[in-house]
PDB file of N, CA and C in Angstrom:
ATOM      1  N   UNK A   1      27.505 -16.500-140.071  1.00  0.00           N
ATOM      2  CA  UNK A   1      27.140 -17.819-140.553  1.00  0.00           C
ATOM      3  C   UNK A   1      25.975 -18.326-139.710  1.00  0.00           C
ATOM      4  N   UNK A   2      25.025 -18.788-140.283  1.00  0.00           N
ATOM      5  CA  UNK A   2      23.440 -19.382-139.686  1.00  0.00           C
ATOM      6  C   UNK A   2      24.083 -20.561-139.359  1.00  0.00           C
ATOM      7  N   UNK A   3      23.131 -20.756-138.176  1.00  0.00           N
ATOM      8  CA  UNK A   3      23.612 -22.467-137.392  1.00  0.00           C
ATOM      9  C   UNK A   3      23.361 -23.454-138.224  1.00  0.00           C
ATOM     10  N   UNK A   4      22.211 -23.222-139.753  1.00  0.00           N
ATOM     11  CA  UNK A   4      22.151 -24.435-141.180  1.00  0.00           C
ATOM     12  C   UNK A   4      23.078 -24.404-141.613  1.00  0.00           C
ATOM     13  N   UNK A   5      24.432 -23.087-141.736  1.00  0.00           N
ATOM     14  CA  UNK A   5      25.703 -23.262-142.482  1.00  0.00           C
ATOM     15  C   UNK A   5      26.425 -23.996-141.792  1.00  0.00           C
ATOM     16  N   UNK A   6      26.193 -23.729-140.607  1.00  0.00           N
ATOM     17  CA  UNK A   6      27.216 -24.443-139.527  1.00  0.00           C
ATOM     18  C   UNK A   6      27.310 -25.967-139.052  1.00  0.00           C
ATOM     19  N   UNK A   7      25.996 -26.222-139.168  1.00  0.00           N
ATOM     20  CA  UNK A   7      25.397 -27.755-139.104  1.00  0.00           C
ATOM     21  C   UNK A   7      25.962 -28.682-140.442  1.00  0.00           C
ATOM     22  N   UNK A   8      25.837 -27.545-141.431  1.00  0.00           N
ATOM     23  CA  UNK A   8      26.074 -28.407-142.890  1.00  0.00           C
ATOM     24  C   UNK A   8      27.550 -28.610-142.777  1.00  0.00           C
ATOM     25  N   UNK A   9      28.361 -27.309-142.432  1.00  0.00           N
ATOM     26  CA  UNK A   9      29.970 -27.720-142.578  1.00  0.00           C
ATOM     27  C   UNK A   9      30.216 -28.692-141.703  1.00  0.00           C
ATOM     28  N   UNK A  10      29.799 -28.801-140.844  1.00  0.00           N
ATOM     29  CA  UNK A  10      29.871 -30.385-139.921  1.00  0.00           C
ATOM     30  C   UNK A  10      29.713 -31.237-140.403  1.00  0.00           C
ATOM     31  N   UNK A  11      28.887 -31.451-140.633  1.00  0.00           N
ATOM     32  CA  UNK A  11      28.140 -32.707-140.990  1.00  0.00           C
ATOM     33  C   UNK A  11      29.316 -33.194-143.015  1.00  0.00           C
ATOM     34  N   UNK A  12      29.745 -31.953-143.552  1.00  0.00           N
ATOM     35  CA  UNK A  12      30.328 -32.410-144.425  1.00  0.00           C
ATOM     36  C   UNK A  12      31.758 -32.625-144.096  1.00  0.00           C
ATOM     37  N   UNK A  13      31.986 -32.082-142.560  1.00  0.00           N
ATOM     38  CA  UNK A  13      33.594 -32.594-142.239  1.00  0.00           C
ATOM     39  C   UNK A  13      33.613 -33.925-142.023  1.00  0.00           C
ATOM     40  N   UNK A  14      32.093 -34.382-141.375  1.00  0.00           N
ATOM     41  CA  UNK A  14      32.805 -35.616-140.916  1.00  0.00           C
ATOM     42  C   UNK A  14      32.369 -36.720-141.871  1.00  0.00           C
ATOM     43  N   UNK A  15      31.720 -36.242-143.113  1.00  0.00           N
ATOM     44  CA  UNK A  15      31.360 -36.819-143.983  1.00  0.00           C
ATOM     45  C   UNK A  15      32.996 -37.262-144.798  1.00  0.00           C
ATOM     46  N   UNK A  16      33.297 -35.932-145.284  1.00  0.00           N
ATOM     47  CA  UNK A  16      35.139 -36.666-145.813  1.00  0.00           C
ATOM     48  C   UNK A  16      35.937 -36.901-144.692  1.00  0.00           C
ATOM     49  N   UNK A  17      35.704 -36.989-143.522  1.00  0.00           N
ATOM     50  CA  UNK A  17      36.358 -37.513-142.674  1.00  0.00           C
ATOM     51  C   UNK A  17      36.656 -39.383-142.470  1.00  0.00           C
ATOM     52  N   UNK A  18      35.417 -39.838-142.813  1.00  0.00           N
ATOM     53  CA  UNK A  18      34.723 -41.119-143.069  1.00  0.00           C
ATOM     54  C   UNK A  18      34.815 -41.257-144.519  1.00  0.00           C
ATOM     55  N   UNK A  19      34.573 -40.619-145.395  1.00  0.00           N
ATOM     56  CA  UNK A  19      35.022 -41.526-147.214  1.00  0.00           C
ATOM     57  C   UNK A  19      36.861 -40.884-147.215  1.00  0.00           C
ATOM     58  N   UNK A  20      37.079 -39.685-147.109  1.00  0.00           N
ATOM     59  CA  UNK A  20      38.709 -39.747-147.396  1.00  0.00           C
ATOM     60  C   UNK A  20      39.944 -40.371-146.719  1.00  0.00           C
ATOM     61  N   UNK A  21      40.081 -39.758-145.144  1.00  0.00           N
ATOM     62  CA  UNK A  21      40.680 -39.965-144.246  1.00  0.00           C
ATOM     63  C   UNK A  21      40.215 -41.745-144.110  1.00  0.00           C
ATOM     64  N   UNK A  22      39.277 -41.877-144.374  1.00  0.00           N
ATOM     65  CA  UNK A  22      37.953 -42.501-144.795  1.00  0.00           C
ATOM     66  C   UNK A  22      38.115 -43.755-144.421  1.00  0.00           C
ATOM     67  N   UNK A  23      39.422 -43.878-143.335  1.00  0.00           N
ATOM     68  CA  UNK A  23      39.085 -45.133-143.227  1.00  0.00           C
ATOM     69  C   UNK A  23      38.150 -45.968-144.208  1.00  0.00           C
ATOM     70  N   UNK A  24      37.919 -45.397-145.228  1.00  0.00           N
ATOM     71  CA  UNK A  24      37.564 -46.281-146.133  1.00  0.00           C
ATOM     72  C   UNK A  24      38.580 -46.846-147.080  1.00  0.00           C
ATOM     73  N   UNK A  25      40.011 -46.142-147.228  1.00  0.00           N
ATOM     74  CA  UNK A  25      40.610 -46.842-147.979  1.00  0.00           C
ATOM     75  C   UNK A  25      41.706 -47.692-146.985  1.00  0.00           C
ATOM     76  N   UNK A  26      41.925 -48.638-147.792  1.00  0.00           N
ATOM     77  CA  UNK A  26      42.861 -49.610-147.049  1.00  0.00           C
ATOM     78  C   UNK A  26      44.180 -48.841-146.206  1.00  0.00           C
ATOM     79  N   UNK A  27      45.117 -48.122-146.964  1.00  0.00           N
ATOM     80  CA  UNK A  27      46.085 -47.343-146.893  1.00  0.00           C
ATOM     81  C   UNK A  27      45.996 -46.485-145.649  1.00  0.00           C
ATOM     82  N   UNK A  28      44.924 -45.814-146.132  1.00  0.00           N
ATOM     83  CA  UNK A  28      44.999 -44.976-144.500  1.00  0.00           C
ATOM     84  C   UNK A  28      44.324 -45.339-143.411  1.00  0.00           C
ATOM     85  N   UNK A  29      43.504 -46.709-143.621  1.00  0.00           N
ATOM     86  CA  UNK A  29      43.245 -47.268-142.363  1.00  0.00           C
ATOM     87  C   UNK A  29      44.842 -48.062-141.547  1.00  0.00           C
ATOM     88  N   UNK A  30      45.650 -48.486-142.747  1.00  0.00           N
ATOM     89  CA  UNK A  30      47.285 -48.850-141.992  1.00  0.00           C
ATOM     90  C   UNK A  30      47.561 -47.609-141.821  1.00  0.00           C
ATOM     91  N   UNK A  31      47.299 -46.554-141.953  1.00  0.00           N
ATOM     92  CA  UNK A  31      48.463 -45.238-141.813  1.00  0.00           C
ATOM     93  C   UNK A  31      47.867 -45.151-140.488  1.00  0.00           C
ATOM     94  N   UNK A  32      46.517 -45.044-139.801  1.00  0.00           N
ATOM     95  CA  UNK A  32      46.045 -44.472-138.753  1.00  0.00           C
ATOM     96  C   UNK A  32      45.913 -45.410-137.985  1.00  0.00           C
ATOM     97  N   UNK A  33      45.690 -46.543-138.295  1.00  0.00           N
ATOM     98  CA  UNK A  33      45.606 -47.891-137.435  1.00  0.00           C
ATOM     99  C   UNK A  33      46.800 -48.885-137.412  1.00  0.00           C
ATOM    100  N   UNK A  34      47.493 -49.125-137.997  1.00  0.00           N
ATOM    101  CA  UNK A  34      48.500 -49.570-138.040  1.00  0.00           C
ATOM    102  C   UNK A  34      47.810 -51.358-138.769  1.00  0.00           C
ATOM    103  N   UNK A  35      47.050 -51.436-138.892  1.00  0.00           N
ATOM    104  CA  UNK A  35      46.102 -51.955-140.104  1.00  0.00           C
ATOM    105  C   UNK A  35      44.841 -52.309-140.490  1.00  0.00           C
ATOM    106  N   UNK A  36      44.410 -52.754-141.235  1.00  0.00           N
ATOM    107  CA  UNK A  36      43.453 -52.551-142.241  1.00  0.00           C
ATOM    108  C   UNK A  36      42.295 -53.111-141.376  1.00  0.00           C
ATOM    109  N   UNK A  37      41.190 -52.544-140.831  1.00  0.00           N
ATOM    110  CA  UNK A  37      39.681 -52.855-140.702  1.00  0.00           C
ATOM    111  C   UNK A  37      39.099 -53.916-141.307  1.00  0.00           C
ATOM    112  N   UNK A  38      38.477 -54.497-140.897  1.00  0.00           N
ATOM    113  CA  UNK A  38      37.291 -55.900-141.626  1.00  0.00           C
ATOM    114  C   UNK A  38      36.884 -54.760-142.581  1.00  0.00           C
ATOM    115  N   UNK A  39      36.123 -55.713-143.454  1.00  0.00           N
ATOM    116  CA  UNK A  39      34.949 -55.052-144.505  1.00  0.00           C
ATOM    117  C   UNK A  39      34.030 -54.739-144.424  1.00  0.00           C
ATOM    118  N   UNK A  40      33.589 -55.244-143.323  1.00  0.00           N
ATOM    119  CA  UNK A  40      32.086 -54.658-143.024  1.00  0.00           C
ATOM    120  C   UNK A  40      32.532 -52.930-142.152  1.00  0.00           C
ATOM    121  N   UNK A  41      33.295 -53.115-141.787  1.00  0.00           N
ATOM    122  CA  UNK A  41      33.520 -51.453-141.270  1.00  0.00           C
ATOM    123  C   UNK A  41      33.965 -50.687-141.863  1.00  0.00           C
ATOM    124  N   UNK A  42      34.269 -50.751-143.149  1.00  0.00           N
ATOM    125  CA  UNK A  42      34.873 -50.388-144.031  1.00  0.00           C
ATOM    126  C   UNK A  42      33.363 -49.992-144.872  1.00  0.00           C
ATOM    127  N   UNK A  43      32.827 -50.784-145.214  1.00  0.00           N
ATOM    128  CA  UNK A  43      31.300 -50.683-145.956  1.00  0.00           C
ATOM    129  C   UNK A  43      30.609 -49.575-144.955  1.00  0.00           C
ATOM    130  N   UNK A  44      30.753 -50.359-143.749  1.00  0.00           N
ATOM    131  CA  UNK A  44      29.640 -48.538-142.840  1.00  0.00           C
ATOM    132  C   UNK A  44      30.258 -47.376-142.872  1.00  0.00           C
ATOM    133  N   UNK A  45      31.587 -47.413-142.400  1.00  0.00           N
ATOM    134  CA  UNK A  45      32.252 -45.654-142.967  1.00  0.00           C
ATOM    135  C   UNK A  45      31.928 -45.573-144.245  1.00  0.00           C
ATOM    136  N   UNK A  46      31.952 -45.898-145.487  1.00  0.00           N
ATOM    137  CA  UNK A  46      31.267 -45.388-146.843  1.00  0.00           C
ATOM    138  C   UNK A  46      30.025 -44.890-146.545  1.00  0.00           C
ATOM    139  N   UNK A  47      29.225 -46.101-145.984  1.00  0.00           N
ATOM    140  CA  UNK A  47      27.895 -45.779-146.322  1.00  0.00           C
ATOM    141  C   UNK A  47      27.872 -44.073-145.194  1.00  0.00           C
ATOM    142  N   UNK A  48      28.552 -44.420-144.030  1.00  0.00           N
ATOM    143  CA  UNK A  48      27.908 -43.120-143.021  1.00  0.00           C
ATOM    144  C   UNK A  48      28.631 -41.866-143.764  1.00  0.00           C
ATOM    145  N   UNK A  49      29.772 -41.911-144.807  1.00  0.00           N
ATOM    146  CA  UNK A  49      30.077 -40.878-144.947  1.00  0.00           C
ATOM    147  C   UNK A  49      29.069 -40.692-146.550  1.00  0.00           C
ATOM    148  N   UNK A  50      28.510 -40.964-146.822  1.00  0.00           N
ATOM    149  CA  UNK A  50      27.353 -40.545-147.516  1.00  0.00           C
ATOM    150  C   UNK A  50      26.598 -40.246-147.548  1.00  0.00           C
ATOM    151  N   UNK A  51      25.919 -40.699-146.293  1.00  0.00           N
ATOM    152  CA  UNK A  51      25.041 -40.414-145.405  1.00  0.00           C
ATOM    153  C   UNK A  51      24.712 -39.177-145.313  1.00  0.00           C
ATOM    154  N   UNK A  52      25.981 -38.444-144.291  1.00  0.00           N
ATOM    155  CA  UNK A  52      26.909 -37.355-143.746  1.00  0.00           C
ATOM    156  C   UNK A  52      26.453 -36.495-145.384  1.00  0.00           C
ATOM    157  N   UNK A  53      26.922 -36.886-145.784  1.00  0.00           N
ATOM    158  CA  UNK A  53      26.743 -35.856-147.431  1.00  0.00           C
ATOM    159  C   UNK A  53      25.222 -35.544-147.764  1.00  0.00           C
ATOM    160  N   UNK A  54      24.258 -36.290-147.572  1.00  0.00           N
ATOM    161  CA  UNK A  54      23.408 -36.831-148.042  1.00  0.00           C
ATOM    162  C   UNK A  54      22.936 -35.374-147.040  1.00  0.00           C
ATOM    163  N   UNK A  55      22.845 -35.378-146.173  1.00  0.00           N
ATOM    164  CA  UNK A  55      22.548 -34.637-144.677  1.00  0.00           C
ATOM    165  C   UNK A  55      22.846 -33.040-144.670  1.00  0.00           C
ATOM    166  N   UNK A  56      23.994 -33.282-145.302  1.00  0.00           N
ATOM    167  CA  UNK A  56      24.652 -31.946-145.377  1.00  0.00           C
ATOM    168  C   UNK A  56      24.183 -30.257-146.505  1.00  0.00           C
ATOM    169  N   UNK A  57      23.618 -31.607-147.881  1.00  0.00           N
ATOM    170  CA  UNK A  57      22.813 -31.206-148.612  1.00  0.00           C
ATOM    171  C   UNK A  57      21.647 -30.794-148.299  1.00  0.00           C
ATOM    172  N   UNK A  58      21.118 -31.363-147.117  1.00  0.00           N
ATOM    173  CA  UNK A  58      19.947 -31.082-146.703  1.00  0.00           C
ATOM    174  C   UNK A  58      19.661 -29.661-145.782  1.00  0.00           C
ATOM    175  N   UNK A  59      20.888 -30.036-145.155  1.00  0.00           N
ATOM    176  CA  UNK A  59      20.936 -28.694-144.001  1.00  0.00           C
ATOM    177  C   UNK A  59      20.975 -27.022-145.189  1.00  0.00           C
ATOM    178  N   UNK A  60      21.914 -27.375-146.001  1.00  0.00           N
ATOM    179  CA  UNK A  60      22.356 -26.223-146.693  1.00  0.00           C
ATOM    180  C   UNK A  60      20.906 -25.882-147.575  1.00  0.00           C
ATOM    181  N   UNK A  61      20.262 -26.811-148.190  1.00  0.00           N
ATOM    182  CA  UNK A  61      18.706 -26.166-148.661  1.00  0.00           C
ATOM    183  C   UNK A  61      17.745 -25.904-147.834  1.00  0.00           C
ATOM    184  N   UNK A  62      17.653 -25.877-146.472  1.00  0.00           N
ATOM    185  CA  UNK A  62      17.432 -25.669-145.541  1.00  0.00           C
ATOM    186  C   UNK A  62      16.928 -24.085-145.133  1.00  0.00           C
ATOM    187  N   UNK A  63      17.820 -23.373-145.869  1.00  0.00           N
ATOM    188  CA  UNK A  63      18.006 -21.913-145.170  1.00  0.00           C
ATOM    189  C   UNK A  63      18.063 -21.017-146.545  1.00  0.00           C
ATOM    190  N   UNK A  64      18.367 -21.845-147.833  1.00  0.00           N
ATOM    191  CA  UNK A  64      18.581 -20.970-149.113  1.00  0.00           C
ATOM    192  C   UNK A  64      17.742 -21.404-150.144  1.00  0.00           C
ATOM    193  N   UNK A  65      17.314 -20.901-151.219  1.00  0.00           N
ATOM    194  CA  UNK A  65      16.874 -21.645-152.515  1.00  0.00           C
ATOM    195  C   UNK A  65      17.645 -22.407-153.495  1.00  0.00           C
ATOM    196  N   UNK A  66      17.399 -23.674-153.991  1.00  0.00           N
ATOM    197  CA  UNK A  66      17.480 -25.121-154.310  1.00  0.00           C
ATOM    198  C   UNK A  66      18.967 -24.070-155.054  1.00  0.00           C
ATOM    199  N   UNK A  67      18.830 -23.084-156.238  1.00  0.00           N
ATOM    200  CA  UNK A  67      19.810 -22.811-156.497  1.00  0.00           C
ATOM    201  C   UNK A  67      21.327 -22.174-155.655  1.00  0.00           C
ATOM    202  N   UNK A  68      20.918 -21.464-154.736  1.00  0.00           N
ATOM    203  CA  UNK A  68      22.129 -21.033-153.728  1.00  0.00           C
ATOM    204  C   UNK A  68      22.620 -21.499-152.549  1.00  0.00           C
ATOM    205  N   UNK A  69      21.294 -22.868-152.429  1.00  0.00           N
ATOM    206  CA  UNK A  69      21.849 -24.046-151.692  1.00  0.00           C
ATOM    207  C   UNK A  69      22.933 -24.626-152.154  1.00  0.00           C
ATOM    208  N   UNK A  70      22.798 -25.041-153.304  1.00  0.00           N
ATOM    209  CA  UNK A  70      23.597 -26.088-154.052  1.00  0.00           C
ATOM    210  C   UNK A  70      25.095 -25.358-154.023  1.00  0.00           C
ATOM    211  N   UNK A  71      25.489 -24.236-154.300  1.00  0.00           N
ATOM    212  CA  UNK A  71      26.461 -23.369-154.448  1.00  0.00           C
ATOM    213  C   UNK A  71      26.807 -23.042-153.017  1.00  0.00           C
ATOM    214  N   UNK A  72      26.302 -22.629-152.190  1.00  0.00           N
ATOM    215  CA  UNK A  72      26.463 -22.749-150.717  1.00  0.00           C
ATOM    216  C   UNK A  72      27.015 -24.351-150.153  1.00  0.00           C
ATOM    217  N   UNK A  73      26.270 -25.557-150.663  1.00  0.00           N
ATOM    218  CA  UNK A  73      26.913 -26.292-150.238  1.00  0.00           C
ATOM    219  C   UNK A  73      27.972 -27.006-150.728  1.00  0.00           C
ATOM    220  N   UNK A  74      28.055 -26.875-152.157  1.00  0.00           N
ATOM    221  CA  UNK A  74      29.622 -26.968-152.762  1.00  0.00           C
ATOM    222  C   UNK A  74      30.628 -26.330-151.860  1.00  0.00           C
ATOM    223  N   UNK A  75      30.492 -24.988-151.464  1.00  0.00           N
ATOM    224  CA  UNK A  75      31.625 -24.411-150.761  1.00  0.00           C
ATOM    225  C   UNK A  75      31.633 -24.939-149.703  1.00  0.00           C
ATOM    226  N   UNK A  76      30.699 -25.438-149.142  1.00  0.00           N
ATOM    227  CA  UNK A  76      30.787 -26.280-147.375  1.00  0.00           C
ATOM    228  C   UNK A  76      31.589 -27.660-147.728  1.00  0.00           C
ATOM    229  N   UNK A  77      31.669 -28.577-148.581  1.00  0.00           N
ATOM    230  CA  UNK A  77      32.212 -29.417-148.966  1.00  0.00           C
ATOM    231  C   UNK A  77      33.603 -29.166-149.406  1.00  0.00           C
ATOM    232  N   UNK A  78      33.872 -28.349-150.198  1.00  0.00           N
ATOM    233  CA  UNK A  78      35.361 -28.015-150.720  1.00  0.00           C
ATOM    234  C   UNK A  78      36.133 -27.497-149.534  1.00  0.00           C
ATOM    235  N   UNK A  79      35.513 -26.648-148.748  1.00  0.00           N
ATOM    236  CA  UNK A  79      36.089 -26.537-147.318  1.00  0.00           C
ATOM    237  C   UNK A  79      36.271 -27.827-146.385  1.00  0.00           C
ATOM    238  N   UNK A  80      35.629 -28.504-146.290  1.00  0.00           N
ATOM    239  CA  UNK A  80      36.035 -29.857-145.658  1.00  0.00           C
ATOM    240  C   UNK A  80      36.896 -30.620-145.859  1.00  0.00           C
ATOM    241  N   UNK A  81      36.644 -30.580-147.216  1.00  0.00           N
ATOM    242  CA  UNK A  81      37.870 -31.303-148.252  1.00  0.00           C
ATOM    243  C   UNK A  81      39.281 -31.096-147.658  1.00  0.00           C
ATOM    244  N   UNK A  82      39.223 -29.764-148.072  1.00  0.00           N
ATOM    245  CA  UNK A  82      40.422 -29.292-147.378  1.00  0.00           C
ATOM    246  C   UNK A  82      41.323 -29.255-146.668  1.00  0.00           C
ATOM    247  N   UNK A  83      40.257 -29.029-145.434  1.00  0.00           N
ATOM    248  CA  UNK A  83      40.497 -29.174-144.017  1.00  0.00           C
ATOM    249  C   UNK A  83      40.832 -30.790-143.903  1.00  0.00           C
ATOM    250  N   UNK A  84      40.113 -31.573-144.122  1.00  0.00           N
ATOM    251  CA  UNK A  84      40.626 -33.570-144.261  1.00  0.00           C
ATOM    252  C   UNK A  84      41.740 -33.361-144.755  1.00  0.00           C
ATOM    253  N   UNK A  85      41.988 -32.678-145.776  1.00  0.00           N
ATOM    254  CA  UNK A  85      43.280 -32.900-146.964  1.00  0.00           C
ATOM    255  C   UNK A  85      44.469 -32.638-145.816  1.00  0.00           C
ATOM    256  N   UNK A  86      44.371 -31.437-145.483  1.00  0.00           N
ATOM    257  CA  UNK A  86      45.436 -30.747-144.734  1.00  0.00           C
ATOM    258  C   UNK A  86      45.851 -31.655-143.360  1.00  0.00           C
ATOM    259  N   UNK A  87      44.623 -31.733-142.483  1.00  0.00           N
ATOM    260  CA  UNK A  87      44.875 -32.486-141.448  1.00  0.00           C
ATOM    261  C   UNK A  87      45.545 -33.789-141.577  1.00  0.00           C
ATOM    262  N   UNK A  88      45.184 -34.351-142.981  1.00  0.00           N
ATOM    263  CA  UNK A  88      46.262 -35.671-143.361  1.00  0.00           C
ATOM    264  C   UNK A  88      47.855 -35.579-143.364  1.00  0.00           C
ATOM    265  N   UNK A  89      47.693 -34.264-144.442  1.00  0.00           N
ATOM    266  CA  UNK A  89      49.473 -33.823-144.891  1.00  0.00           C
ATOM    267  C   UNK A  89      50.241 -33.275-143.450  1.00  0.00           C
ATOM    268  N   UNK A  90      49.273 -32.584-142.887  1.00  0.00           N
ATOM    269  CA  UNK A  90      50.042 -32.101-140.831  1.00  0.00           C
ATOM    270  C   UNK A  90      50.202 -33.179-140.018  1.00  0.00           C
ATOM    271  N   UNK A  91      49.684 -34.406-140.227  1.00  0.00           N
ATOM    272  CA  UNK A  91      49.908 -35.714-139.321  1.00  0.00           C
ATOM    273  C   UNK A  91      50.958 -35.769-140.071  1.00  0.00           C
ATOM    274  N   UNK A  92      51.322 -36.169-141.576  1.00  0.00           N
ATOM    275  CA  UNK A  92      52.233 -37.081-141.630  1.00  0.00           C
ATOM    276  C   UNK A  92      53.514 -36.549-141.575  1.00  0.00           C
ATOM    277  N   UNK A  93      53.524 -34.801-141.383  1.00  0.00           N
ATOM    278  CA  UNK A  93      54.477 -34.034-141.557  1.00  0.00           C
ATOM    279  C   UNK A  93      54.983 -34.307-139.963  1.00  0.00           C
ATOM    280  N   UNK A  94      54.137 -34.758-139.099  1.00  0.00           N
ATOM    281  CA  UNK A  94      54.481 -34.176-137.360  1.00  0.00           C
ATOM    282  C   UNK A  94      54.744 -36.365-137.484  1.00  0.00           C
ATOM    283  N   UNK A  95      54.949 -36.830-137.711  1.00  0.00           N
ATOM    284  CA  UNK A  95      55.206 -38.046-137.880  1.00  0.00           C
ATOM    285  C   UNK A  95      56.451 -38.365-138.175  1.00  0.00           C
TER     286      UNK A  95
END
């Protein structure tokens, strides 16, 4: 894996890290905080985890052509996904 694949899967972990886990929704800002964030911090985790996406896309066309970027970075994203997804369901399981 090139340090652009590696940069991109970062940058898209902590991208759904910030919209899913995402302290952007109310719910799991009480699940992880024990409650809910103002709105304005709530508005910058969206915006930074878009950002984060925005970035991630970039890294991954970076190193491939516009077409095997895009497919390269779908899989860097669905892997993140994941990985957020899972790390949610293993907290609440060790909880």
């Amino acid at each position: 894996m090139s340090m652009a694949h590696l940069f991109c899967q970062l940058l898209a972990l902590g991208a759904f890290a910030c919209l899913a886990l995402a302290l952007a929704m109310d719910r799991h800002q009480s699940d992880l905080f024990g409650k809910e964030l103002p709105s304005a911090h709530t508005r910058r985790l969206r915006a930074a985890g878009w950002v984060l996406l925005a970035l991630s896309l970039w890294a991954a066309l970076q190193v491939e052509p516009w077409s095997l970027g895009l497919v390269a970075w779908f899989g860097h994203i669905a892997a993140a996904a994941a990985i957020v997804l899972l790390s949610m369901v293993a907290r609440e399981r060790l909880r």
